[in-house]
C-alpha atoms as a PDB file:
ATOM      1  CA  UNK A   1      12.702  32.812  -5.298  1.00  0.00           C
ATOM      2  CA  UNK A   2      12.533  30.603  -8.562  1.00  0.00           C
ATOM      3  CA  UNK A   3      15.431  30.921 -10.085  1.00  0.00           C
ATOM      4  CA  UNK A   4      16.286  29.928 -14.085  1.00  0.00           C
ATOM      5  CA  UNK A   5      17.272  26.559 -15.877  1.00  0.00           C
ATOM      6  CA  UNK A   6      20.898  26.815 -16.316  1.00  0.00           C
ATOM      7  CA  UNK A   7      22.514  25.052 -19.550  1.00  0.00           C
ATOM      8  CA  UNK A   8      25.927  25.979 -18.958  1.00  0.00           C
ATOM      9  CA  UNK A   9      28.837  22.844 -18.121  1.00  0.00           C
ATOM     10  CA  UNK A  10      31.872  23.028 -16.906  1.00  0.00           C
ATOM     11  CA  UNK A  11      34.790  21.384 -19.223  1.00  0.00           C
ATOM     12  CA  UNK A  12      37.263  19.301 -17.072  1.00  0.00           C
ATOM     13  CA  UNK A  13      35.555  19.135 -14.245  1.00  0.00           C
ATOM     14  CA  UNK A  14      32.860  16.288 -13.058  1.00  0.00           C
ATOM     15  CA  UNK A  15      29.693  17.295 -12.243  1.00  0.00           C
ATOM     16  CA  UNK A  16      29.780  16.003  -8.645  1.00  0.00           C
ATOM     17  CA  UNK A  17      32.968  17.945  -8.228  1.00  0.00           C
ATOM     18  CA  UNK A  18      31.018  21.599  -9.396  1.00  0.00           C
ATOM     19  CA  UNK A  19      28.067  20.353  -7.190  1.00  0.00           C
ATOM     20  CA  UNK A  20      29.957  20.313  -4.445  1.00  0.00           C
ATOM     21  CA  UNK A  21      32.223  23.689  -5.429  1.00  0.00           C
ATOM     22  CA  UNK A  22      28.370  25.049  -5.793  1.00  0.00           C
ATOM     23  CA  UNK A  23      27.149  24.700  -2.428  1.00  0.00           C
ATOM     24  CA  UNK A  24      30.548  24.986  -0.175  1.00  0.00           C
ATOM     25  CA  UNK A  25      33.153  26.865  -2.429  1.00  0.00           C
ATOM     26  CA  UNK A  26      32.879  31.064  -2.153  1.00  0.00           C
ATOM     27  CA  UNK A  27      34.738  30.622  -5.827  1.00  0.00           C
ATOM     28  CA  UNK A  28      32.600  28.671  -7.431  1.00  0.00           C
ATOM     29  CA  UNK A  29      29.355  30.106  -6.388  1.00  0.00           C
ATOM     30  CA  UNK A  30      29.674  33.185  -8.999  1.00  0.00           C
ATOM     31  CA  UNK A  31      28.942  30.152 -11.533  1.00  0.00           C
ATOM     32  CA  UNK A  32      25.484  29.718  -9.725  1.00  0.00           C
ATOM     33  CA  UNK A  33      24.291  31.880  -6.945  1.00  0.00           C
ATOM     34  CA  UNK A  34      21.104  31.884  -7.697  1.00  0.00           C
ATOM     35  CA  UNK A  35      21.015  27.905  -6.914  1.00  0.00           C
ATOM     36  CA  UNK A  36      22.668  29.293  -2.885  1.00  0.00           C
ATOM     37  CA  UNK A  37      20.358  31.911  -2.687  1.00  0.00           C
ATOM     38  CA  UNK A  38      16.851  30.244  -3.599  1.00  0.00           C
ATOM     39  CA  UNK A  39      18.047  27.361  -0.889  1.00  0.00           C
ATOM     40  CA  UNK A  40      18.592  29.656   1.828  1.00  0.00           C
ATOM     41  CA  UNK A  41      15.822  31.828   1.097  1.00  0.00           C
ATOM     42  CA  UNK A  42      13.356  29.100   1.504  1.00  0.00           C
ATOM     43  CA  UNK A  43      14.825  27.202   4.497  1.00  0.00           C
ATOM     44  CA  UNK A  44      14.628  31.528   5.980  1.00  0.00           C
ATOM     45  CA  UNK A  45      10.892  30.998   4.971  1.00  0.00           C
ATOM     46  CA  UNK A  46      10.250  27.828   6.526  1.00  0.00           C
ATOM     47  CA  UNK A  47      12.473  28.852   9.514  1.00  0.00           C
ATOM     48  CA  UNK A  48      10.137  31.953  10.258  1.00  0.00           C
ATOM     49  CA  UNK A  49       6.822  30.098   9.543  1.00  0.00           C
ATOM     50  CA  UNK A  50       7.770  27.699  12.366  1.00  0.00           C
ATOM     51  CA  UNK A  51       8.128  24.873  10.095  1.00  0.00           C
ATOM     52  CA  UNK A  52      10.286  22.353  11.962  1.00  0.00           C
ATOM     53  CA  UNK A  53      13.731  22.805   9.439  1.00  0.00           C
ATOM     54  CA  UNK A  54      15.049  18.708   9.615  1.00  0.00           C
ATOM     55  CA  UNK A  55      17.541  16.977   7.179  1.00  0.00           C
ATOM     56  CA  UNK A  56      15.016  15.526   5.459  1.00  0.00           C
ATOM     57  CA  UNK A  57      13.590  18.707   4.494  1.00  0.00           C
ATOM     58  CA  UNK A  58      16.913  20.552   3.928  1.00  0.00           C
ATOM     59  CA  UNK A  59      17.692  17.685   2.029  1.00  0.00           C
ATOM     60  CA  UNK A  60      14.821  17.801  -0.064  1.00  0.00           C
ATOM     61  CA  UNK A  61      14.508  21.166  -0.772  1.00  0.00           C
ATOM     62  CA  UNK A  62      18.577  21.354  -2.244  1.00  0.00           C
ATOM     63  CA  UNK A  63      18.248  18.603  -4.331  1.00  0.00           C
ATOM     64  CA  UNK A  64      15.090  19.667  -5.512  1.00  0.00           C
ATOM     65  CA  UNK A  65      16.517  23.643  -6.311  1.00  0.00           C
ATOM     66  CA  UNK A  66      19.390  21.660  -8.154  1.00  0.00           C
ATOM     67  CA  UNK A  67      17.289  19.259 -10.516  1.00  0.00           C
ATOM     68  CA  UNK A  68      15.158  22.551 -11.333  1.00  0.00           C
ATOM     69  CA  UNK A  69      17.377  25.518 -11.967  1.00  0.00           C
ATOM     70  CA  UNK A  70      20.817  23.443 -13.229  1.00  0.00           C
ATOM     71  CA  UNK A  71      19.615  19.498 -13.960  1.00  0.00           C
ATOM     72  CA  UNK A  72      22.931  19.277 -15.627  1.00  0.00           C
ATOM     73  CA  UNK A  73      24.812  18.909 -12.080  1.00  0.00           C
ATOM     74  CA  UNK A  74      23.205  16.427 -10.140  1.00  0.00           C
ATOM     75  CA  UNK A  75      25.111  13.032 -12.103  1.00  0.00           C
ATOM     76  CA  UNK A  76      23.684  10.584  -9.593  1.00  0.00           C
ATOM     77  CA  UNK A  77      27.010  10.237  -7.986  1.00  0.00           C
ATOM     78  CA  UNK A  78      26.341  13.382  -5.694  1.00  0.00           C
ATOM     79  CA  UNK A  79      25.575  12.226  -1.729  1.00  0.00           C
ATOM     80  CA  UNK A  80      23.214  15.036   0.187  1.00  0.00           C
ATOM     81  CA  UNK A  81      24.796  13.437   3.410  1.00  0.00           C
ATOM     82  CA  UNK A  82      24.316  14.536   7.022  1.00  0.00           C
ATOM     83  CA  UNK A  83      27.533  15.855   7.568  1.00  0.00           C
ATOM     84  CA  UNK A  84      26.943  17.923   4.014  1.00  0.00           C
ATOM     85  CA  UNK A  85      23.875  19.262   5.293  1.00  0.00           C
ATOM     86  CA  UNK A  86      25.121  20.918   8.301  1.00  0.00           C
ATOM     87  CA  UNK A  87      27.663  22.304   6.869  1.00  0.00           C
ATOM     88  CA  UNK A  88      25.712  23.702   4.379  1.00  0.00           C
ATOM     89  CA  UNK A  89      23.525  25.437   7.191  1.00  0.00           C
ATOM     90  CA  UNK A  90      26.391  26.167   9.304  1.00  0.00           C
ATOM     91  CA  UNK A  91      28.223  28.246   6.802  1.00  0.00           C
ATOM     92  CA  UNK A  92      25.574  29.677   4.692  1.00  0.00           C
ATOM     93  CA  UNK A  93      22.848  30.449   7.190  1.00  0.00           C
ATOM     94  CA  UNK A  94      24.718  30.041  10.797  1.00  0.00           C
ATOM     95  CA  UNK A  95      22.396  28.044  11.964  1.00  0.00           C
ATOM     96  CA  UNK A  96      22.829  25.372  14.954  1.00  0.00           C
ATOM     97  CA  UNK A  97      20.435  22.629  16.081  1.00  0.00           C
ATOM     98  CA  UNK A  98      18.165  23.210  18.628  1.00  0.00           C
ATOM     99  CA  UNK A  99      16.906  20.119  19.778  1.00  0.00           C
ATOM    100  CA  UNK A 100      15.966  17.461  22.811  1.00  0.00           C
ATOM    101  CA  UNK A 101      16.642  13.434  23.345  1.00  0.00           C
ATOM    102  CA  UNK A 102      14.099  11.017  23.088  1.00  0.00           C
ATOM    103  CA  UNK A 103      13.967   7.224  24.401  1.00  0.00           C
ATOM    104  CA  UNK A 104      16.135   4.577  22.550  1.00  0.00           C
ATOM    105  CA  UNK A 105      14.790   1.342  21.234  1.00  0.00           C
ATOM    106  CA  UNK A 106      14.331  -1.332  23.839  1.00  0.00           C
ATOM    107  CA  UNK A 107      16.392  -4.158  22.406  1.00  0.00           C
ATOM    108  CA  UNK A 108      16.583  -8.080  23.732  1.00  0.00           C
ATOM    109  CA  UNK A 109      19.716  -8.955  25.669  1.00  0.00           C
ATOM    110  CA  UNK A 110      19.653 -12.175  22.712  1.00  0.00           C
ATOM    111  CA  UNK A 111      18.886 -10.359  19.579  1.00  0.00           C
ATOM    112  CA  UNK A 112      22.045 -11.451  17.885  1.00  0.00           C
ATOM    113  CA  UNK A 113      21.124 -15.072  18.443  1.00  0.00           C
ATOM    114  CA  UNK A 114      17.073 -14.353  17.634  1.00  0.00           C
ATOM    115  CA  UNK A 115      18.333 -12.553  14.343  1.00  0.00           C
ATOM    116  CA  UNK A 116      20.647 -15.511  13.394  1.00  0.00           C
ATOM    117  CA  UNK A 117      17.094 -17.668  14.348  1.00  0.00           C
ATOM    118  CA  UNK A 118      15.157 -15.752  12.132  1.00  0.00           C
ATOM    119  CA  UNK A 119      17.699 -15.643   9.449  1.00  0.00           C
ATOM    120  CA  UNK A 120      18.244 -19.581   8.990  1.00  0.00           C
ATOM    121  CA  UNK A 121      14.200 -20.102   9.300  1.00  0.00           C
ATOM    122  CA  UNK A 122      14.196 -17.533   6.127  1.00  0.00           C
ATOM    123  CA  UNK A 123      17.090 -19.835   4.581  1.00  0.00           C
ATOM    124  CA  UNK A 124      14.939 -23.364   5.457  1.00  0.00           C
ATOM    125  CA  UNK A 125      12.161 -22.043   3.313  1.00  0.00           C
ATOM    126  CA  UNK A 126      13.581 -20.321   0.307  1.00  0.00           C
ATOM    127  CA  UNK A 127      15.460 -23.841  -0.195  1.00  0.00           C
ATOM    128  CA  UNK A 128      13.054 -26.191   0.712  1.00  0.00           C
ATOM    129  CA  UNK A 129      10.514 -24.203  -1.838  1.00  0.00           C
ATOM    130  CA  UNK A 130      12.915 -22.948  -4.230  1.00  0.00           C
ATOM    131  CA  UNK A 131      11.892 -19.576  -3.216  1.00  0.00           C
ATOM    132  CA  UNK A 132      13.013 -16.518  -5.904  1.00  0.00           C
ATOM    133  CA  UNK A 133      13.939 -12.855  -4.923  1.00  0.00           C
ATOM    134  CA  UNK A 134      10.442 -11.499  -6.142  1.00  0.00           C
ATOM    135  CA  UNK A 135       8.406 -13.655  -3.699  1.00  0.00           C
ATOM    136  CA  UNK A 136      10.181 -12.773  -0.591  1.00  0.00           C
ATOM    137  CA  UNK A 137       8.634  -9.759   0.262  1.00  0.00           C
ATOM    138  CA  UNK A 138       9.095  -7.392   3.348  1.00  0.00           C
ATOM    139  CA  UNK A 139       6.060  -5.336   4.914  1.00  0.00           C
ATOM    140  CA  UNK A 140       6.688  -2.719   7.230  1.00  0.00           C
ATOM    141  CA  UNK A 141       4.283   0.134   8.954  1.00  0.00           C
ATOM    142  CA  UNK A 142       4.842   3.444   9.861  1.00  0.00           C
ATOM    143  CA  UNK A 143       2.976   5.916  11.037  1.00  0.00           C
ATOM    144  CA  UNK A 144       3.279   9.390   9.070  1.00  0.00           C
ATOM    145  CA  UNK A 145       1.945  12.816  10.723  1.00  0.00           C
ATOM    146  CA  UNK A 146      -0.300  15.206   8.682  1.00  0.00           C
ATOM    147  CA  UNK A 147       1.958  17.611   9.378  1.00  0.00           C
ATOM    148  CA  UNK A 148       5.616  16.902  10.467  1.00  0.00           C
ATOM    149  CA  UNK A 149       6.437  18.242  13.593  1.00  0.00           C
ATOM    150  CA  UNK A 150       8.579  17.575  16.557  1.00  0.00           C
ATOM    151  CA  UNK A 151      11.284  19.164  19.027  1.00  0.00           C
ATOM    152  CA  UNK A 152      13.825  19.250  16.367  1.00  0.00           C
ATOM    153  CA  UNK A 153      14.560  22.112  13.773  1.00  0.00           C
ATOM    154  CA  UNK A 154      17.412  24.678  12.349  1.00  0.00           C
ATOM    155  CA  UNK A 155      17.324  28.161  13.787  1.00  0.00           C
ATOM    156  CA  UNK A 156      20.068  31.061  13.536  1.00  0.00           C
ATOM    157  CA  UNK A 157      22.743  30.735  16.459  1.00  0.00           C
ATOM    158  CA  UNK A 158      21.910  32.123  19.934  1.00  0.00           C
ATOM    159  CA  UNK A 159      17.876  31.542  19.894  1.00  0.00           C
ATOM    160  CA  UNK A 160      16.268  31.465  22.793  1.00  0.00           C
ATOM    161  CA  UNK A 161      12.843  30.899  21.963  1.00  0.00           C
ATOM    162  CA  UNK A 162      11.966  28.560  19.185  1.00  0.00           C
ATOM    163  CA  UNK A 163       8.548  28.420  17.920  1.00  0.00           C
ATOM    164  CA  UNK A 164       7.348  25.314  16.275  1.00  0.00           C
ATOM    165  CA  UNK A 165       4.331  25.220  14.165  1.00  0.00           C
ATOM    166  CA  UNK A 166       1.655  22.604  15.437  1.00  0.00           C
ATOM    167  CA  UNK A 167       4.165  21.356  17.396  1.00  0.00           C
ATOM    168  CA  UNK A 168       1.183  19.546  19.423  1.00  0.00           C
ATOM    169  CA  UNK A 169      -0.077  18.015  15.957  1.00  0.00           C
ATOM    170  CA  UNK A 170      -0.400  14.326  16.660  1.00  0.00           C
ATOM    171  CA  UNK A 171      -3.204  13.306  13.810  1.00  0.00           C
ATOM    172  CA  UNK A 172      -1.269  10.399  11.992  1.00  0.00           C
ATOM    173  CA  UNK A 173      -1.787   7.784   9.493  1.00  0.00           C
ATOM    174  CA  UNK A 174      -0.289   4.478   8.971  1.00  0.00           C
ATOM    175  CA  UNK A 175       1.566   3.927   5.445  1.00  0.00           C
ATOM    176  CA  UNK A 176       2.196   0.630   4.660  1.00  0.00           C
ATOM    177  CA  UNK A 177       5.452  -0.480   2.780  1.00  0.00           C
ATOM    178  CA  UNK A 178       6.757  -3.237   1.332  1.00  0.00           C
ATOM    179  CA  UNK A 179       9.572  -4.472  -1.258  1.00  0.00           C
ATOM    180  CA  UNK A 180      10.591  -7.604  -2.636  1.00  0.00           C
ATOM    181  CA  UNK A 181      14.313  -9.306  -2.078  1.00  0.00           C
ATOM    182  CA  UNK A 182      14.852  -8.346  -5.598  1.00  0.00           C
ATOM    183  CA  UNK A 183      14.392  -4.902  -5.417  1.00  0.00           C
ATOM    184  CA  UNK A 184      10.545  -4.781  -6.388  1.00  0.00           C
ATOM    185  CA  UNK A 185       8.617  -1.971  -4.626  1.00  0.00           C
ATOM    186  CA  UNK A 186       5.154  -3.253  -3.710  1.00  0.00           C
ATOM    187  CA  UNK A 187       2.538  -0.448  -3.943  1.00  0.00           C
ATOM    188  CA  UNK A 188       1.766   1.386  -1.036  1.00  0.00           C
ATOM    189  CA  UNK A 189      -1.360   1.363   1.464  1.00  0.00           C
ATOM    190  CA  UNK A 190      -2.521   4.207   3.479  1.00  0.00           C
ATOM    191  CA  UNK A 191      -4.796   3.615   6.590  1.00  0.00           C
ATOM    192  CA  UNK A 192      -6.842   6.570   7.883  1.00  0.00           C
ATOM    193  CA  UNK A 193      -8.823   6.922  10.566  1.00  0.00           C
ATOM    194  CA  UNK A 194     -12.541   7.597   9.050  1.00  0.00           C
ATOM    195  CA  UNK A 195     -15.400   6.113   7.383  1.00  0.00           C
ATOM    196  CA  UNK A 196     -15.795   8.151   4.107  1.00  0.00           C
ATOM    197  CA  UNK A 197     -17.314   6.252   1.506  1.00  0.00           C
ATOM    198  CA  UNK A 198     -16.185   9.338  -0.849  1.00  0.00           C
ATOM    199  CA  UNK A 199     -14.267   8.425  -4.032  1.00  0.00           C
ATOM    200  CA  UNK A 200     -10.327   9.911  -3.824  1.00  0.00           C
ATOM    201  CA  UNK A 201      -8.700   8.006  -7.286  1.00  0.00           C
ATOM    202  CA  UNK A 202      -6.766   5.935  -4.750  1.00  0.00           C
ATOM    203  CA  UNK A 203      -7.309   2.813  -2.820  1.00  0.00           C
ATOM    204  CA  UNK A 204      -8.928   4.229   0.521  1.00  0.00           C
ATOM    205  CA  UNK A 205      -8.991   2.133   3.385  1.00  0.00           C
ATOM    206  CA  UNK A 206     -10.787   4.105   6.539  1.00  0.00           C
ATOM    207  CA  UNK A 207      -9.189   2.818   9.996  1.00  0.00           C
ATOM    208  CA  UNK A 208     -12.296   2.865  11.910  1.00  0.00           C
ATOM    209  CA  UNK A 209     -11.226   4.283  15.420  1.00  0.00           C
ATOM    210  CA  UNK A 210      -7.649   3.861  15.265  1.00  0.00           C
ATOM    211  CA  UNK A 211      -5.112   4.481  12.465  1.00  0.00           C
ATOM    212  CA  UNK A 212      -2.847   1.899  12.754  1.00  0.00           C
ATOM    213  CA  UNK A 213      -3.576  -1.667  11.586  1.00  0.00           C
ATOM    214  CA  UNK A 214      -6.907  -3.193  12.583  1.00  0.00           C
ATOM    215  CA  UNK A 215      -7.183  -7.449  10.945  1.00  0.00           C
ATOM    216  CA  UNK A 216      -9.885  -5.967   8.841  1.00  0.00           C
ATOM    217  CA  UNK A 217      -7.536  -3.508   7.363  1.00  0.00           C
ATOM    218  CA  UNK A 218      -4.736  -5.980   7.009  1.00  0.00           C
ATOM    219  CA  UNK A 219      -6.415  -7.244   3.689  1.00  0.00           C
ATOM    220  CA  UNK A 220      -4.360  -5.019   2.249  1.00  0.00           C
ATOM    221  CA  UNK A 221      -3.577  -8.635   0.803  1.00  0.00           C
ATOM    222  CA  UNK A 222      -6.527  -8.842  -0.966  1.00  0.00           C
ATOM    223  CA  UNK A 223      -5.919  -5.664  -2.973  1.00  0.00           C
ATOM    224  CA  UNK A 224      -2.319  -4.710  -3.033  1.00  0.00           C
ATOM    225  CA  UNK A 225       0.065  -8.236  -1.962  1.00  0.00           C
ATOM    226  CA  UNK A 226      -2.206 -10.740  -3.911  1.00  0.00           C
ATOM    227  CA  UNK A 227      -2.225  -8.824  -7.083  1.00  0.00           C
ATOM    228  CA  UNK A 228       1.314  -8.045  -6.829  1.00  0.00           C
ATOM    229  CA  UNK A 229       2.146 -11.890  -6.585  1.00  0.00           C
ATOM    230  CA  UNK A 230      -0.001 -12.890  -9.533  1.00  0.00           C
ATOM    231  CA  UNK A 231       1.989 -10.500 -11.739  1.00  0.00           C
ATOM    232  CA  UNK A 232       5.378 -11.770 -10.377  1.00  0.00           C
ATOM    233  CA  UNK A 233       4.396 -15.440 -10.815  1.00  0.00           C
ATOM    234  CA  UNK A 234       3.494 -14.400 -14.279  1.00  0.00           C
ATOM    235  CA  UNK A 235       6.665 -12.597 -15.588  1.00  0.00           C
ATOM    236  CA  UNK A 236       8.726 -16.016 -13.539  1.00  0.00           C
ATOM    237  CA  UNK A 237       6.305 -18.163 -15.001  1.00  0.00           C
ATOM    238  CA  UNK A 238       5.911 -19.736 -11.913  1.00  0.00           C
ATOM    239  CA  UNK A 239       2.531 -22.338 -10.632  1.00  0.00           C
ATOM    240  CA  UNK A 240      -0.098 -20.148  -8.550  1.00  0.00           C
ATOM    241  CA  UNK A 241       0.900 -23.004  -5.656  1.00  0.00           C
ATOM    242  CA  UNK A 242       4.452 -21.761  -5.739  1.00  0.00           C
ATOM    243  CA  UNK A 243       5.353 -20.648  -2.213  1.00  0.00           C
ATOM    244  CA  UNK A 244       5.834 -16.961  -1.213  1.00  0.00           C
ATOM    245  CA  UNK A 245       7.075 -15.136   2.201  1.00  0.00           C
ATOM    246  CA  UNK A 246       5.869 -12.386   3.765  1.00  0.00           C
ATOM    247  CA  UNK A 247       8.204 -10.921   6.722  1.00  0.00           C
ATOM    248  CA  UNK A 248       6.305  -8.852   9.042  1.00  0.00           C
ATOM    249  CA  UNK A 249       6.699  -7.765  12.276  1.00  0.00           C
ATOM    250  CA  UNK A 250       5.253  -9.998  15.445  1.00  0.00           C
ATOM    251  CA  UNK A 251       2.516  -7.270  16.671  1.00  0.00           C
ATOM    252  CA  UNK A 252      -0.210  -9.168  18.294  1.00  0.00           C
ATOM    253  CA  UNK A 253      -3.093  -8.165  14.886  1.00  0.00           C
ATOM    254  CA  UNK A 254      -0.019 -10.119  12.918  1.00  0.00           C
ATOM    255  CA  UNK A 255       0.020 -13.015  15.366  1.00  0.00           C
ATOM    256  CA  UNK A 256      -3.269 -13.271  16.622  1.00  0.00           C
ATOM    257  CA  UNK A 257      -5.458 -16.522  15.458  1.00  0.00           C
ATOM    258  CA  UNK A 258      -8.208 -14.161  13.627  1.00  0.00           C
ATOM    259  CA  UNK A 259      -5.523 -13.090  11.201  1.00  0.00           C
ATOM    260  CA  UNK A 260      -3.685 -16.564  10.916  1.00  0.00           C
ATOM    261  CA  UNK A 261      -6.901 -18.699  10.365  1.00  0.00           C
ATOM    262  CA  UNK A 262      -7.869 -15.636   7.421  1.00  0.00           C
ATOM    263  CA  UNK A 263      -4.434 -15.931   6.087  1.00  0.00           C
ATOM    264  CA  UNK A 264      -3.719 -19.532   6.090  1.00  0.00           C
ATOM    265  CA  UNK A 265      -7.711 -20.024   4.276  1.00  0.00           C
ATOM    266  CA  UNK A 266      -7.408 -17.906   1.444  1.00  0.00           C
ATOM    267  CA  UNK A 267      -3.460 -17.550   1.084  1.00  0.00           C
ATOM    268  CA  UNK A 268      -2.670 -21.037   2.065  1.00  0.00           C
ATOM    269  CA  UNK A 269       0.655 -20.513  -0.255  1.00  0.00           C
ATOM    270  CA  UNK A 270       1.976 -17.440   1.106  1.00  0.00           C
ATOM    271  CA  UNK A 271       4.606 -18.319   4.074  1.00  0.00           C
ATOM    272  CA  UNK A 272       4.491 -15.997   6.958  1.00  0.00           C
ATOM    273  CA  UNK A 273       7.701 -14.997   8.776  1.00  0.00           C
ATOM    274  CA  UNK A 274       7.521 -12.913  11.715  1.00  0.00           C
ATOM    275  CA  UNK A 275      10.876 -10.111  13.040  1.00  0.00           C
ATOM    276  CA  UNK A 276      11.585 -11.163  16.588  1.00  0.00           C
ATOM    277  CA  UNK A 277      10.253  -8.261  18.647  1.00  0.00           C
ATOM    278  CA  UNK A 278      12.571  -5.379  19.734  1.00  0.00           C
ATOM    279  CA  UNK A 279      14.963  -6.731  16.220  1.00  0.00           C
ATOM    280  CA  UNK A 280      13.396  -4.584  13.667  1.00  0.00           C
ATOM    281  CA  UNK A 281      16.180  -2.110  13.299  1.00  0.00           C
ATOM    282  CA  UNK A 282      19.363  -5.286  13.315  1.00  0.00           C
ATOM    283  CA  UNK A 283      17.330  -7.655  11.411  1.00  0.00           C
ATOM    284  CA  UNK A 284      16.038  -5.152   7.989  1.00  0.00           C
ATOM    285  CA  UNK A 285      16.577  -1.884   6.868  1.00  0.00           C
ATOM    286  CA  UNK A 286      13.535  -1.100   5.020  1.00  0.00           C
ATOM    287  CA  UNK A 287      13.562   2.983   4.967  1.00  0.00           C
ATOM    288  CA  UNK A 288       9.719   4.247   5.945  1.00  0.00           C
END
């Protein structure tokens, strides 16, 4: 359903307040049905196509209904929470979740004490180099399917089969992410399994037989960290020698001597610092 631009505010009333009237409030939704409706008729789609429904998409798809049809009531202040989300599909399309449990992290007895490690290394550095915000920068990988699946999804109350499209889909690729201290997102790497020498209008780097990081393909410094560092150094109008760190996580192509001998020749100013393994999810929070 695409449903028309509205113009229209409301006079005493915040638009964080309507937003929220909008999508829970039988009242309010007179005002903008059409908003209600186009949501719940393409989560219905999704839903029947097998898609897997998750908050993330349910998420996306009413923020993105609101900034199109009535721009004028998303204010910034507006949170598409969890907790809004379900009740959103509880109460406009009865739906439950259908879902199954997967393994938990495997976490060190210690990490509090290997976090607290990690943290005063980071300290030692940034004061003994005089460090700024823009050169501490934290990398991170994940690995992204070609088509989100899994064993979680919305469906109406009382299913008892629930189809998932390509539910066995397991082709991935890795994305790599990283952000400064100060806020600065670094521009983002994709590794995929391949050997296309094909031009795409973005940096292509094929993974060979696997599609997470490989040493070779971990010269992402050469044409995504490196550059990024020259341009900070210029706006701080800092020396090329001045120090910079790069927190990573200890997998064994970041720690291995290949990578370290490659790193420490050509980037003998960049400082590596390395998560504790199993610490990931205490020590950072950098959304992937």
């Amino acid at each position: 359903m695409q449903c028309q631009p509205r113009a229209a505010s409301i006079s005493g009333e915040s638009s964080s307040s309507i937003l929220i009237y909008l999508l829970n409030s039988k009242v309010y939704q007179s005002q903008h049905p059409e908003i209600v409706k186009s949501v719940c008729e393409h989560l219905q789609q999704f839903q029947t196509a097998s898609v897997p429904i998750s908050h993330v998409l349910v998420k996306s798809q009413i923020l993105g209904t609101i900034w199109s049809c009535a721009p004028e009531l998303e204010d910034g202040r507006f949170k598409c929470s969890d907790s809004f989300i379900q009740h959103f599909l509880h109460s406009h399309l009865h739906w439950t979740m259908h879902t199954s449990t997967q393994a938990a992290q495997k976490t060190p007895q210690n990490w509090e004490a290997l976090c607290e490690d990690m943290f005063m290394h980071l300290v030692y550095h940034i004061k003994m180099y005089n460090i700024l915000p823009e050169l501490v920068i934290n990398a991170d990988q994940t690995g992204v399917c070609l088509i989100p699946a899994g064993n979680k999804t919305w469906a109406p109350t009382g299913s008892k089969q629930v189809a998932v499209f390509a539910k066995e889909e397991k082709r991935q690729f890795t994305l790599m992410v990283a952000s400064s201290a100060a806020g600065n997102m670094v521009p983002f790497q994709a590794i995929i399994k391949g050997r296309t020498t094909r031009e795409m209008g973005i940096l292509w780097t094929p993974g060979g037989d696997n599609h997470w990081s490989s040493t070779e393909s971990m010269k992402w410094t050469d044409n995504v960290l490196a550059p990024y560092i020259a341009r900070a150094k210029w706006r701080l109008r800092a020396p090329a020698s001045q120090k910079t760190i790069l927190l990573i996580d200890s997998w064994s192509v970041h720690i291995g001597e290949e990578y370290h001998s490659w790193m420490r020749e050509k980037y003998p100013y960049i400082k590596i610092a390395y998560i504790p393994s199993g610490c990931a999810s205490f020590f950072r929070r950098l959304p992937v």
